[in-house]
PDB file of N, CA and C in Angstrom:
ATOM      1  N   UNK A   1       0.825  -1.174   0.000  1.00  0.00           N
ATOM      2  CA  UNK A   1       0.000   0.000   0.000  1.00  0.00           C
ATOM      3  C   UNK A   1       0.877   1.248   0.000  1.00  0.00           C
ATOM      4  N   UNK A   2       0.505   2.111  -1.118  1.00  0.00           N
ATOM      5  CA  UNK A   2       1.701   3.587  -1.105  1.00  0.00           C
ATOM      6  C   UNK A   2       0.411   4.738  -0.604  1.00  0.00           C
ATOM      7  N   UNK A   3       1.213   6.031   0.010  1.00  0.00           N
ATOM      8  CA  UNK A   3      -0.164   6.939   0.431  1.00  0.00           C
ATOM      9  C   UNK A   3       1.056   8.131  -0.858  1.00  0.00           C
ATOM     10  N   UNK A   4       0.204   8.460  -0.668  1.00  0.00           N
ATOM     11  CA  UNK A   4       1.126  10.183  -1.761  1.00  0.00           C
ATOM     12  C   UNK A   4       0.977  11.209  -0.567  1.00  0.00           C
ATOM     13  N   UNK A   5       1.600  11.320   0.206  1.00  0.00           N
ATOM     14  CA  UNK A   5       1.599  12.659   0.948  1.00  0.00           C
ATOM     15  C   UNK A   5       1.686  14.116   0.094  1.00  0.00           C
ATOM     16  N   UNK A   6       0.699  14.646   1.151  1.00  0.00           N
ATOM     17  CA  UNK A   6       0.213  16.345   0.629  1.00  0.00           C
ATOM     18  C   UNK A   6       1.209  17.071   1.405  1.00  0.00           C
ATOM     19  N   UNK A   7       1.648  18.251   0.690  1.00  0.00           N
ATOM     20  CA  UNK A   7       2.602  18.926   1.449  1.00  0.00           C
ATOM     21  C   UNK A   7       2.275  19.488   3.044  1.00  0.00           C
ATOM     22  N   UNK A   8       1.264  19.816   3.590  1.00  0.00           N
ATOM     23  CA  UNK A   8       0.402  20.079   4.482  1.00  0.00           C
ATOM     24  C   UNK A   8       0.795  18.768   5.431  1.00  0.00           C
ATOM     25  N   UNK A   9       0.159  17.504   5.017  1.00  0.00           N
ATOM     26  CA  UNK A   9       0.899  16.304   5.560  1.00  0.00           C
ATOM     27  C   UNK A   9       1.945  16.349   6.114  1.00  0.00           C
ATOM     28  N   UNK A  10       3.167  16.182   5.277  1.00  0.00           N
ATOM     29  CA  UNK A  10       4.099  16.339   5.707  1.00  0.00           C
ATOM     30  C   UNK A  10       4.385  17.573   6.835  1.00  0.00           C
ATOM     31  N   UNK A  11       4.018  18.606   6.648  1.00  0.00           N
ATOM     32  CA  UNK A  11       4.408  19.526   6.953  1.00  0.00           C
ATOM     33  C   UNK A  11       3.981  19.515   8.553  1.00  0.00           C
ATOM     34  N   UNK A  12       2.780  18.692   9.083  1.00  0.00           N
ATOM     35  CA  UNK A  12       2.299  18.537  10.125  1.00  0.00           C
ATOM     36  C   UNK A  12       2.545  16.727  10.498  1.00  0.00           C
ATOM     37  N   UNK A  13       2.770  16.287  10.290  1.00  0.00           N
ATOM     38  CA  UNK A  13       3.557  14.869  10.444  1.00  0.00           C
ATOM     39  C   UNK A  13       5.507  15.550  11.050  1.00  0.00           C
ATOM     40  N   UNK A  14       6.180  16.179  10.385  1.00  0.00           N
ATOM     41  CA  UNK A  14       7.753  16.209  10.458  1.00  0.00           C
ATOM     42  C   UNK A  14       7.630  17.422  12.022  1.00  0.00           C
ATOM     43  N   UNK A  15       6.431  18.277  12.140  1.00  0.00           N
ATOM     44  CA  UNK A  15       6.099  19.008  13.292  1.00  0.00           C
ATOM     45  C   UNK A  15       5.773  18.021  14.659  1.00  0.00           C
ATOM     46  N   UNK A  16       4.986  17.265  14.227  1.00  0.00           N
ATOM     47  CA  UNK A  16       4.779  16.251  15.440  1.00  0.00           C
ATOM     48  C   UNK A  16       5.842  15.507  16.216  1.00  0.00           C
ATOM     49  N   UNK A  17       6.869  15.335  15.016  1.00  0.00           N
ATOM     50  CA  UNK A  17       7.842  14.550  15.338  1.00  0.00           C
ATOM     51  C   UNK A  17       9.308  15.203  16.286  1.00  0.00           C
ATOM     52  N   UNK A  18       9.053  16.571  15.883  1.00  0.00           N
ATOM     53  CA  UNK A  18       9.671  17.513  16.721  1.00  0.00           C
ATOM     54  C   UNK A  18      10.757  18.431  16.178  1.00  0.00           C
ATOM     55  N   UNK A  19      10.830  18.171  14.705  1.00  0.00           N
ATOM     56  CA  UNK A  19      11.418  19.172  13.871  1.00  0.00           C
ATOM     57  C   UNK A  19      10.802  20.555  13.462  1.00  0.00           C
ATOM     58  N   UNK A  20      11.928  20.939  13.516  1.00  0.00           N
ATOM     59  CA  UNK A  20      11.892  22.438  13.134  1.00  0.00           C
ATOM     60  C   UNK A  20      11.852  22.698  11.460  1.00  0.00           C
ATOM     61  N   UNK A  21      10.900  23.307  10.516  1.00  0.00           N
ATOM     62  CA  UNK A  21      11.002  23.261   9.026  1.00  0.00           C
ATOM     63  C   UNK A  21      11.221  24.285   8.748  1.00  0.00           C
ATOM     64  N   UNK A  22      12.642  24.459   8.165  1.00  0.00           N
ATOM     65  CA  UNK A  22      13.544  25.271   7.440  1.00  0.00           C
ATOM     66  C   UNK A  22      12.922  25.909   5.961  1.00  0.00           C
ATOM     67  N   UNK A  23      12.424  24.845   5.410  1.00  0.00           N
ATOM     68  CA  UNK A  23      11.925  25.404   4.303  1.00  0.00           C
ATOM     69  C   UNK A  23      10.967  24.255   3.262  1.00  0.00           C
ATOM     70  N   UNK A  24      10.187  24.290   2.633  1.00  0.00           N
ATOM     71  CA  UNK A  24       9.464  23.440   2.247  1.00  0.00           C
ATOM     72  C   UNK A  24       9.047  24.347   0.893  1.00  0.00           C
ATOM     73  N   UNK A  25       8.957  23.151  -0.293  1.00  0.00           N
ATOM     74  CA  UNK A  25       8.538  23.958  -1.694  1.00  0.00           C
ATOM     75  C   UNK A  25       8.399  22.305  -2.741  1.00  0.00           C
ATOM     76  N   UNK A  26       8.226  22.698  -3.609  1.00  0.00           N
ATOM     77  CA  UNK A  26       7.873  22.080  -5.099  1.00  0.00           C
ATOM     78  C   UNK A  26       9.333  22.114  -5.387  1.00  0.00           C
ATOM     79  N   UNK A  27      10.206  20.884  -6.253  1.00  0.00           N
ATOM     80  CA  UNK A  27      10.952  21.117  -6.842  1.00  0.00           C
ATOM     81  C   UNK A  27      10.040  21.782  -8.516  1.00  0.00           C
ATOM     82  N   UNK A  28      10.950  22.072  -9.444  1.00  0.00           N
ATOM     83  CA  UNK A  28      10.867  22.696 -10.699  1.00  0.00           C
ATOM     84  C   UNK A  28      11.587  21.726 -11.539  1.00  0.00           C
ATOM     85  N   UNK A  29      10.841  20.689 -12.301  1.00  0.00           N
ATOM     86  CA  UNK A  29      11.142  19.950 -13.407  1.00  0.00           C
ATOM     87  C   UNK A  29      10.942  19.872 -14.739  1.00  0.00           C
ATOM     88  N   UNK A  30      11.094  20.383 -15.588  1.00  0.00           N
ATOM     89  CA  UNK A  30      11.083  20.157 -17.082  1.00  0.00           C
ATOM     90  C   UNK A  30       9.862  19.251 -17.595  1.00  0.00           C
ATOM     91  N   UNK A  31       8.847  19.583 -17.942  1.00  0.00           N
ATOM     92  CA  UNK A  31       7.471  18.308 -18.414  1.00  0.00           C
ATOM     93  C   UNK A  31       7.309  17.236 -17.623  1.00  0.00           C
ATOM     94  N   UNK A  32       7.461  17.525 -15.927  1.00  0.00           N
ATOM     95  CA  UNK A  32       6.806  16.098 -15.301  1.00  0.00           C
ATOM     96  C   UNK A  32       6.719  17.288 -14.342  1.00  0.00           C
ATOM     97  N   UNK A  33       5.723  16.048 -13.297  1.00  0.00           N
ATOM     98  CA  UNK A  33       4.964  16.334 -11.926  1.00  0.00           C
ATOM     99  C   UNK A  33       6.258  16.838 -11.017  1.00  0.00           C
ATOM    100  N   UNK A  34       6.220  18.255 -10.274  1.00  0.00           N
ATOM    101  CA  UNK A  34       7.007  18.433  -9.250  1.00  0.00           C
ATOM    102  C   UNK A  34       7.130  17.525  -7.949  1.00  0.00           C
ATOM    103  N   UNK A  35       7.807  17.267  -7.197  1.00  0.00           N
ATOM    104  CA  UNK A  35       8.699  16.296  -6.004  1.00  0.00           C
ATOM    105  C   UNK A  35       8.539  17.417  -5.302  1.00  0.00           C
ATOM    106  N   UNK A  36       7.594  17.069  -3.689  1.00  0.00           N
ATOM    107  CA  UNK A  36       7.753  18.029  -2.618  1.00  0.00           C
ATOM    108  C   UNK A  36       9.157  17.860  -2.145  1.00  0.00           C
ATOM    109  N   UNK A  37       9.854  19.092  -1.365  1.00  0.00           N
ATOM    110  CA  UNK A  37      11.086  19.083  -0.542  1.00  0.00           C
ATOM    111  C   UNK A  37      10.713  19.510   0.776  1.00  0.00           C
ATOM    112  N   UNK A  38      11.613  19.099   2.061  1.00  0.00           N
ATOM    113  CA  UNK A  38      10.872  19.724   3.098  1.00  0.00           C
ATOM    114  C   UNK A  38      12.696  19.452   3.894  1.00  0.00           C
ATOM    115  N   UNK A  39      12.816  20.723   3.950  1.00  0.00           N
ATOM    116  CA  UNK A  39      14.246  20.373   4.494  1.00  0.00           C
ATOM    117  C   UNK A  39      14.093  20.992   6.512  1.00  0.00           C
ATOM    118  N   UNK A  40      14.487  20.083   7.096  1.00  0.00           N
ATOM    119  CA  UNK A  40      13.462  20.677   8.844  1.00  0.00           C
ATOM    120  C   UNK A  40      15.435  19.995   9.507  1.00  0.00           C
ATOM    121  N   UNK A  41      15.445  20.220  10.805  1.00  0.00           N
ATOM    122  CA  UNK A  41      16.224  20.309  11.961  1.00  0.00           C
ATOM    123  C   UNK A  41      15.616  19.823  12.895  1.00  0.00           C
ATOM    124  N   UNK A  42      16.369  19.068  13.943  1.00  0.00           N
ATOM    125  CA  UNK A  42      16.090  18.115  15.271  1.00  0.00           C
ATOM    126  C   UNK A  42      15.374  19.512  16.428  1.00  0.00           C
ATOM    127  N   UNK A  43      14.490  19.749  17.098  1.00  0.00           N
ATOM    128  CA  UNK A  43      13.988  20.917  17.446  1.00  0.00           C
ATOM    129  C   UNK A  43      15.067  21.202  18.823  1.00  0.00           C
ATOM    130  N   UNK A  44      15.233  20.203  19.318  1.00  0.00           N
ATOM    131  CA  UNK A  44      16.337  20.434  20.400  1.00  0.00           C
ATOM    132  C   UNK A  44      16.790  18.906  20.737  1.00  0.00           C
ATOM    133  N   UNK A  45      17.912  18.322  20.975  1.00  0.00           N
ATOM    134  CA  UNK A  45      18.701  16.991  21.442  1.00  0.00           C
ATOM    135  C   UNK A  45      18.409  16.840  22.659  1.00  0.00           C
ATOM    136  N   UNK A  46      17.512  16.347  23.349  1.00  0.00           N
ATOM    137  CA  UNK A  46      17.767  15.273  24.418  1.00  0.00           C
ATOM    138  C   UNK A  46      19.314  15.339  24.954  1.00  0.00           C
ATOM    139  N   UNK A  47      20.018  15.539  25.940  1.00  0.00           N
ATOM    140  CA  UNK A  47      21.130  14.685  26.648  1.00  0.00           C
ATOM    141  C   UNK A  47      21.044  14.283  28.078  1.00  0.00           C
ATOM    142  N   UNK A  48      21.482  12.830  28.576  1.00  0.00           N
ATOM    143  CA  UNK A  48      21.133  12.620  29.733  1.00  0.00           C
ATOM    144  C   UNK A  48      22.662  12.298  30.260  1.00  0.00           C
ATOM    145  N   UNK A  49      22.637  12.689  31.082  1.00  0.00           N
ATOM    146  CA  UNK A  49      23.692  12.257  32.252  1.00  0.00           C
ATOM    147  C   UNK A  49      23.922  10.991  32.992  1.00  0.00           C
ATOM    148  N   UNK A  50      24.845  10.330  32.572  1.00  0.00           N
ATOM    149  CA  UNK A  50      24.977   9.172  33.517  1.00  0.00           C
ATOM    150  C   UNK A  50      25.698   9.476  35.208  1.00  0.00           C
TER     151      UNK A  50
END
């Protein structure tokens, strides 16, 4: 089973997960369907102390 994620999707799926999104767009291809991009960052690292 494949799903096609909507940019919106993603965009609230990669938020849940705790990234930060840098920037998100359509690539630009020559006579075919554009490829979402969603380029995001870890929102803050966890470190624990032993």
């Amino acid at each position: 089973l494949y799903h096609a994620f909507t940019i919106n999707e993603l965009k609230k799926i990669v938020g849940k997960a705790g990234f930060k999104i840098i920037d998100v767009g359509y690539t630009k291809r020559d006579n075919k369907k554009p490829n979402i991009f969603l380029i995001a960052q870890k929102s803050q690292l966890k470190t624990y102390h032993l």
